[in-house]
C-alpha atoms as a PDB file:
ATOM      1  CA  UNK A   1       3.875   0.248 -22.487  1.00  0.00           C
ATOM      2  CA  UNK A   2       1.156   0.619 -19.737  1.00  0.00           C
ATOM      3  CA  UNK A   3       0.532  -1.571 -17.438  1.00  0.00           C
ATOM      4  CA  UNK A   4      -3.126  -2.446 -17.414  1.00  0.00           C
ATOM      5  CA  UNK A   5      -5.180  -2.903 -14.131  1.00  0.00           C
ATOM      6  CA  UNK A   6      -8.730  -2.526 -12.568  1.00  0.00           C
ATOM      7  CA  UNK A   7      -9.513  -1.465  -8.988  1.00  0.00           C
ATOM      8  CA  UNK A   8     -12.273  -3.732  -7.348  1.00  0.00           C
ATOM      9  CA  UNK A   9     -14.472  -3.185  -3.898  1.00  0.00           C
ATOM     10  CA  UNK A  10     -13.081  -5.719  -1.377  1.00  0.00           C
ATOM     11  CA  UNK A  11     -15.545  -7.443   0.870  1.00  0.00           C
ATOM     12  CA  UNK A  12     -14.988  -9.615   4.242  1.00  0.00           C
ATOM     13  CA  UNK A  13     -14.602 -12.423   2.152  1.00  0.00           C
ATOM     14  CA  UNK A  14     -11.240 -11.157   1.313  1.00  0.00           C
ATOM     15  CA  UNK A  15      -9.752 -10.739   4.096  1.00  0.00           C
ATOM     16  CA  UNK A  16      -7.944 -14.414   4.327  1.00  0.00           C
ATOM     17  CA  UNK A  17      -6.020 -13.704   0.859  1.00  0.00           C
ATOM     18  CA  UNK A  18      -5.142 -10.535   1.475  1.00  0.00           C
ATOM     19  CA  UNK A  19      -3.542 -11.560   4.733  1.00  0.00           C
ATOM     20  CA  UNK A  20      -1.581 -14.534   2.987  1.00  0.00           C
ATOM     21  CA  UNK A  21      -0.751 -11.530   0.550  1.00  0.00           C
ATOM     22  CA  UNK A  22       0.701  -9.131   3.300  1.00  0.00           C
ATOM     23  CA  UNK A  23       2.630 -11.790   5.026  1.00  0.00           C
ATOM     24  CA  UNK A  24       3.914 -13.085   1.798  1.00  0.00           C
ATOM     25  CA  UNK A  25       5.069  -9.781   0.451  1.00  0.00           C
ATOM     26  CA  UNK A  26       6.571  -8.786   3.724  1.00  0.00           C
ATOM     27  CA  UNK A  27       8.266 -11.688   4.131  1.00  0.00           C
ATOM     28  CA  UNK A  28      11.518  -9.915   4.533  1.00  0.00           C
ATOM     29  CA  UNK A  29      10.542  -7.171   6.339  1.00  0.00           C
ATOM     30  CA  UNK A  30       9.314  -9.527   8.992  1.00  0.00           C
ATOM     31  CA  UNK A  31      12.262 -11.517   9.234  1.00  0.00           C
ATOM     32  CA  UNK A  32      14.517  -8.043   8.906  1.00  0.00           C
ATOM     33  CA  UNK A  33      13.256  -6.502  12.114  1.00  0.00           C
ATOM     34  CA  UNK A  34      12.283  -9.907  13.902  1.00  0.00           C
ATOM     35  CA  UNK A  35       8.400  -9.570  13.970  1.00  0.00           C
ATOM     36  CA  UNK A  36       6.309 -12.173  15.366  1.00  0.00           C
ATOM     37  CA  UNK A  37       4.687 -13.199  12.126  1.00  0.00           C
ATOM     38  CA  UNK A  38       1.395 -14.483  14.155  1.00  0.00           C
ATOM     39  CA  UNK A  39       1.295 -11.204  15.526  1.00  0.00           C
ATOM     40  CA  UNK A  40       1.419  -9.629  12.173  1.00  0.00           C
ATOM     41  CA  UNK A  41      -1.305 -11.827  10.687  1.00  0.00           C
ATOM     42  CA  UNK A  42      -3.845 -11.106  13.436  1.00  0.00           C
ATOM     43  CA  UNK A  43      -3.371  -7.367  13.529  1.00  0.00           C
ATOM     44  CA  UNK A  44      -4.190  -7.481  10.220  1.00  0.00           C
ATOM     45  CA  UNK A  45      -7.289  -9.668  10.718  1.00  0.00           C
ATOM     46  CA  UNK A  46      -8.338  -6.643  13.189  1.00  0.00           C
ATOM     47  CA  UNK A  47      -7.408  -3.535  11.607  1.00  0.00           C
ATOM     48  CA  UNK A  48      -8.029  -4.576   7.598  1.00  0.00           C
ATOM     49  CA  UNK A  49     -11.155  -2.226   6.611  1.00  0.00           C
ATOM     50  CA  UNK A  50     -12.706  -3.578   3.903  1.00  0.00           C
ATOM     51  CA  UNK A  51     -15.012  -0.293   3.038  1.00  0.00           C
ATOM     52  CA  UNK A  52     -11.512   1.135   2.273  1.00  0.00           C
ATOM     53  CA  UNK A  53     -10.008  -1.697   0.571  1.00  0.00           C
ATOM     54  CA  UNK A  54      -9.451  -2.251  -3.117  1.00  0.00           C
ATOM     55  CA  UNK A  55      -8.548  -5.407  -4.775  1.00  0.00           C
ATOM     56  CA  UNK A  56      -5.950  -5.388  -7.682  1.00  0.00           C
ATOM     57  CA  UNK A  57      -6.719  -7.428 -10.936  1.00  0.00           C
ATOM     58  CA  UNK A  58      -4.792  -7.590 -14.276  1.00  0.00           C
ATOM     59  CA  UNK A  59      -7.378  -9.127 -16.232  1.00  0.00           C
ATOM     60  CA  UNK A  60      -9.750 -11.570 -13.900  1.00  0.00           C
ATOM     61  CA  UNK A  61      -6.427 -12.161 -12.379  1.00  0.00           C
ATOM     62  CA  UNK A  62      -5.804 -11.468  -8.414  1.00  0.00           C
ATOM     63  CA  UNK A  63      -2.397  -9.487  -7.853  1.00  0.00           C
ATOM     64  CA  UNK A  64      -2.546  -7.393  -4.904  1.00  0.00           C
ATOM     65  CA  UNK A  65      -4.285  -4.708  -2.241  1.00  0.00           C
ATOM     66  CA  UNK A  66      -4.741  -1.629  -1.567  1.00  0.00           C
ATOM     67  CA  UNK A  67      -6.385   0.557   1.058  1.00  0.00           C
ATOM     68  CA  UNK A  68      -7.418   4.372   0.859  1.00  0.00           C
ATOM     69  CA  UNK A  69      -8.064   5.718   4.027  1.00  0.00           C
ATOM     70  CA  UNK A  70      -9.765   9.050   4.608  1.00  0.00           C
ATOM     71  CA  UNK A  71      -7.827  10.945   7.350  1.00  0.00           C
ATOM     72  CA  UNK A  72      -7.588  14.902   8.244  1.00  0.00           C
ATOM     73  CA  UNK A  73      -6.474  17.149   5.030  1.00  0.00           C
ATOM     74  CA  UNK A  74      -6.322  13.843   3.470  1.00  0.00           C
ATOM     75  CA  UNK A  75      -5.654   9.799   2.751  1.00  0.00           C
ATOM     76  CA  UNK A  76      -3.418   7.558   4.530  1.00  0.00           C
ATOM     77  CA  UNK A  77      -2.279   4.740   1.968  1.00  0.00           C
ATOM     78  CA  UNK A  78      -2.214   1.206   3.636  1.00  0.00           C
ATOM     79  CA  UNK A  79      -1.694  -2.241   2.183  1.00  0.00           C
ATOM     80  CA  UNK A  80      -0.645  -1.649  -0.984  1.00  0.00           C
ATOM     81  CA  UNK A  81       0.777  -5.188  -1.632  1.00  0.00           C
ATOM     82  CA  UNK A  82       1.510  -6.464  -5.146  1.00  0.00           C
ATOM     83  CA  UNK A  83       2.271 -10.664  -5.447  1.00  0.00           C
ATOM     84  CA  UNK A  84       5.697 -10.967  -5.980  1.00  0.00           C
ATOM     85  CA  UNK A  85       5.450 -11.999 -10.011  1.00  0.00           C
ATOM     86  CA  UNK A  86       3.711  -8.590 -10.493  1.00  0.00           C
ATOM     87  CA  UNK A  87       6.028  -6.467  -8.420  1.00  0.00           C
ATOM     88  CA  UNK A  88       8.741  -4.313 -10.993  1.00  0.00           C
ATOM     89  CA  UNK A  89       6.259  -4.858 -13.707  1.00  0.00           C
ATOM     90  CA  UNK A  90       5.080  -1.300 -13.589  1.00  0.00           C
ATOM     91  CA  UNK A  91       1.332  -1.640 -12.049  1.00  0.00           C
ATOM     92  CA  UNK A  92       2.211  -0.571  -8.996  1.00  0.00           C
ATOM     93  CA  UNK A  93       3.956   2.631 -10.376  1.00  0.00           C
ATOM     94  CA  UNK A  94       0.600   2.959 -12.404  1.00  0.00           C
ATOM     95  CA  UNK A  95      -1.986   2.696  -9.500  1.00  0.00           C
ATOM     96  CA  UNK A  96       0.478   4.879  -7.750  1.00  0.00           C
ATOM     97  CA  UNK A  97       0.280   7.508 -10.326  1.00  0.00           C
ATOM     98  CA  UNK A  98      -3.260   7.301 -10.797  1.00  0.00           C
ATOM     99  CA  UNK A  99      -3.657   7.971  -6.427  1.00  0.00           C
ATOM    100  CA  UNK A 100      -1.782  10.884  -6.809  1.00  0.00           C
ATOM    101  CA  UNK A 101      -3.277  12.614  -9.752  1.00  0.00           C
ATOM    102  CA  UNK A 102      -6.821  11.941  -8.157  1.00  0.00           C
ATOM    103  CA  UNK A 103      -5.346  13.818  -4.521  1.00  0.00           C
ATOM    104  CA  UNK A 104      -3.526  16.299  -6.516  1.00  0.00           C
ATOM    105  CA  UNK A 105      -6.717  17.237  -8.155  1.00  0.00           C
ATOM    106  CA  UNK A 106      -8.669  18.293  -4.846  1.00  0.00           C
ATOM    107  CA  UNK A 107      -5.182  19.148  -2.923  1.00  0.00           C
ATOM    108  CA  UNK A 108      -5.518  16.376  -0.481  1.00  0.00           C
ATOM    109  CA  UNK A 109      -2.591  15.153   1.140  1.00  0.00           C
ATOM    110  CA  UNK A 110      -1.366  11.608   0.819  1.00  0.00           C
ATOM    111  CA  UNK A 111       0.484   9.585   3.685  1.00  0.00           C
ATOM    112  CA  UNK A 112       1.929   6.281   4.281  1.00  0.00           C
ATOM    113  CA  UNK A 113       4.182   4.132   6.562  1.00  0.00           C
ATOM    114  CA  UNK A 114       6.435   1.787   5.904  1.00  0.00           C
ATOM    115  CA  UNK A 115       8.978  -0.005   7.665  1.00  0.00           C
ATOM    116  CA  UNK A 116      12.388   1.049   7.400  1.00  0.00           C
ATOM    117  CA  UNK A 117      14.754  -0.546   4.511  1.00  0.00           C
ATOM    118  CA  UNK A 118      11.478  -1.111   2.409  1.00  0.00           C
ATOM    119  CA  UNK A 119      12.618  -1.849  -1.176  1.00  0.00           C
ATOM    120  CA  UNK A 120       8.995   0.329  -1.644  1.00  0.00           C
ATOM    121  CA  UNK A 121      10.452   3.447  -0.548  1.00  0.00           C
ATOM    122  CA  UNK A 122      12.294   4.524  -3.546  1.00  0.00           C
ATOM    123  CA  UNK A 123       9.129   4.331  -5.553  1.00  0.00           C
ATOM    124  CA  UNK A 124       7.235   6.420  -2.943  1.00  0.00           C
ATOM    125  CA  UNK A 125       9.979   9.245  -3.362  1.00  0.00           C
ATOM    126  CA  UNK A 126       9.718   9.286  -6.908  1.00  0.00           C
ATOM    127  CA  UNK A 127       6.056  10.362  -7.029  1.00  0.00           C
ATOM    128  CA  UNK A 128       7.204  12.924  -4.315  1.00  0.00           C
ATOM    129  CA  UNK A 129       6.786  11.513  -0.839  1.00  0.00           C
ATOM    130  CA  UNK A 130       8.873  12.779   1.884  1.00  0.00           C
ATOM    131  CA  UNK A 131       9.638  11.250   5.227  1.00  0.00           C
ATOM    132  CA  UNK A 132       8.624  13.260   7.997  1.00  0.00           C
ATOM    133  CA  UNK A 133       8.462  10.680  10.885  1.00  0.00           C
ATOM    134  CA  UNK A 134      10.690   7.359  12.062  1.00  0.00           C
ATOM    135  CA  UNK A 135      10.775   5.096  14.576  1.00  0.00           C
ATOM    136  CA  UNK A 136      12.273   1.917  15.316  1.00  0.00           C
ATOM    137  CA  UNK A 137      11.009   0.089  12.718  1.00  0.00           C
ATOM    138  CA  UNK A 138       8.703   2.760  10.686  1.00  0.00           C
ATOM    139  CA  UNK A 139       9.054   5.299   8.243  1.00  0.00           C
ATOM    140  CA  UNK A 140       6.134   7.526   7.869  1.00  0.00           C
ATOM    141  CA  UNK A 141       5.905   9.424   4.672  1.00  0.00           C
ATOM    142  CA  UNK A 142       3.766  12.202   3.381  1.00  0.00           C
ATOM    143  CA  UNK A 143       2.907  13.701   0.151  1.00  0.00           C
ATOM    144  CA  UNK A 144       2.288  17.336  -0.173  1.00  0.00           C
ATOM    145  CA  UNK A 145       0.151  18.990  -2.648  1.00  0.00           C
ATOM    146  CA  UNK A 146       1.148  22.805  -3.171  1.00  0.00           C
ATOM    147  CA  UNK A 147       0.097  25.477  -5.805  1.00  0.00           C
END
């Protein structure tokens, strides 16, 4: 069975819940590599594009982010937070299919980060993203489209 979802614009007026989203969903990440939550938050607040932004709905329902950003040879995938009800119930796998086949069509590459011992990464491998920078904390993963 499919998982059915729409993609909305976000606006400015968004940017509160999707903030309580991010810090809800990365709730473990946070405490896993000791990050100052307020610091979290208000980078967020700062860097959160809204032009780029899409809000998630099953329905008329509110269940996540995320962000398509246009970079060189491609799109850098940020905020891509499901609530945690929604998470494992295959709409994030869909959304994520649907990204890639869009890219795939015009051979645009797709990157991400996340931080390291994400629960997230095993989904990004199975569409075929491949690590190709770490830090400390981060993972940065990238997609390749070839012929």
């Amino acid at each position: 069975m499919q998982a059915v979802f729409s993609l909305h614009p976000a606006s400015i007026a968004d940017k509160e819940r999707l903030a309580a989203l991010r810090m809800e969903v990365m709730e473990a990440d946070i405490k896993r590599h000791a990050i100052e939550p307020e610091q979290l938050y208000q980078r967020f607040m700062e860097k959160i594009d809204p032009g780029t932004t899409y809000i998630i709905k099953s329905e008329d329902q509110f269940i996540g982010c995320i962000s398509i950003v246009p970079g060189e040879g491609g799109h850098h995938l940020r905020h891509f937070y499901l609530k945690p009800e929604w998470q494992g119930s295959g709409i994030g796998s869909e959304i994520l299919k649907l990204i890639v086949e869009e890219h795939r069509k015009t051979d645009e590459h797709l990157s991400l980060a996340i931080f390291k011992g994400s629960a997230a990464k095993t989904l990004y491998e199975r569409y075929g993203f491949e690590v190709v920078e770490e830090d400390r904390f981060v993972e940065r993963m990238k997609l390749y489209f070839y012929d």
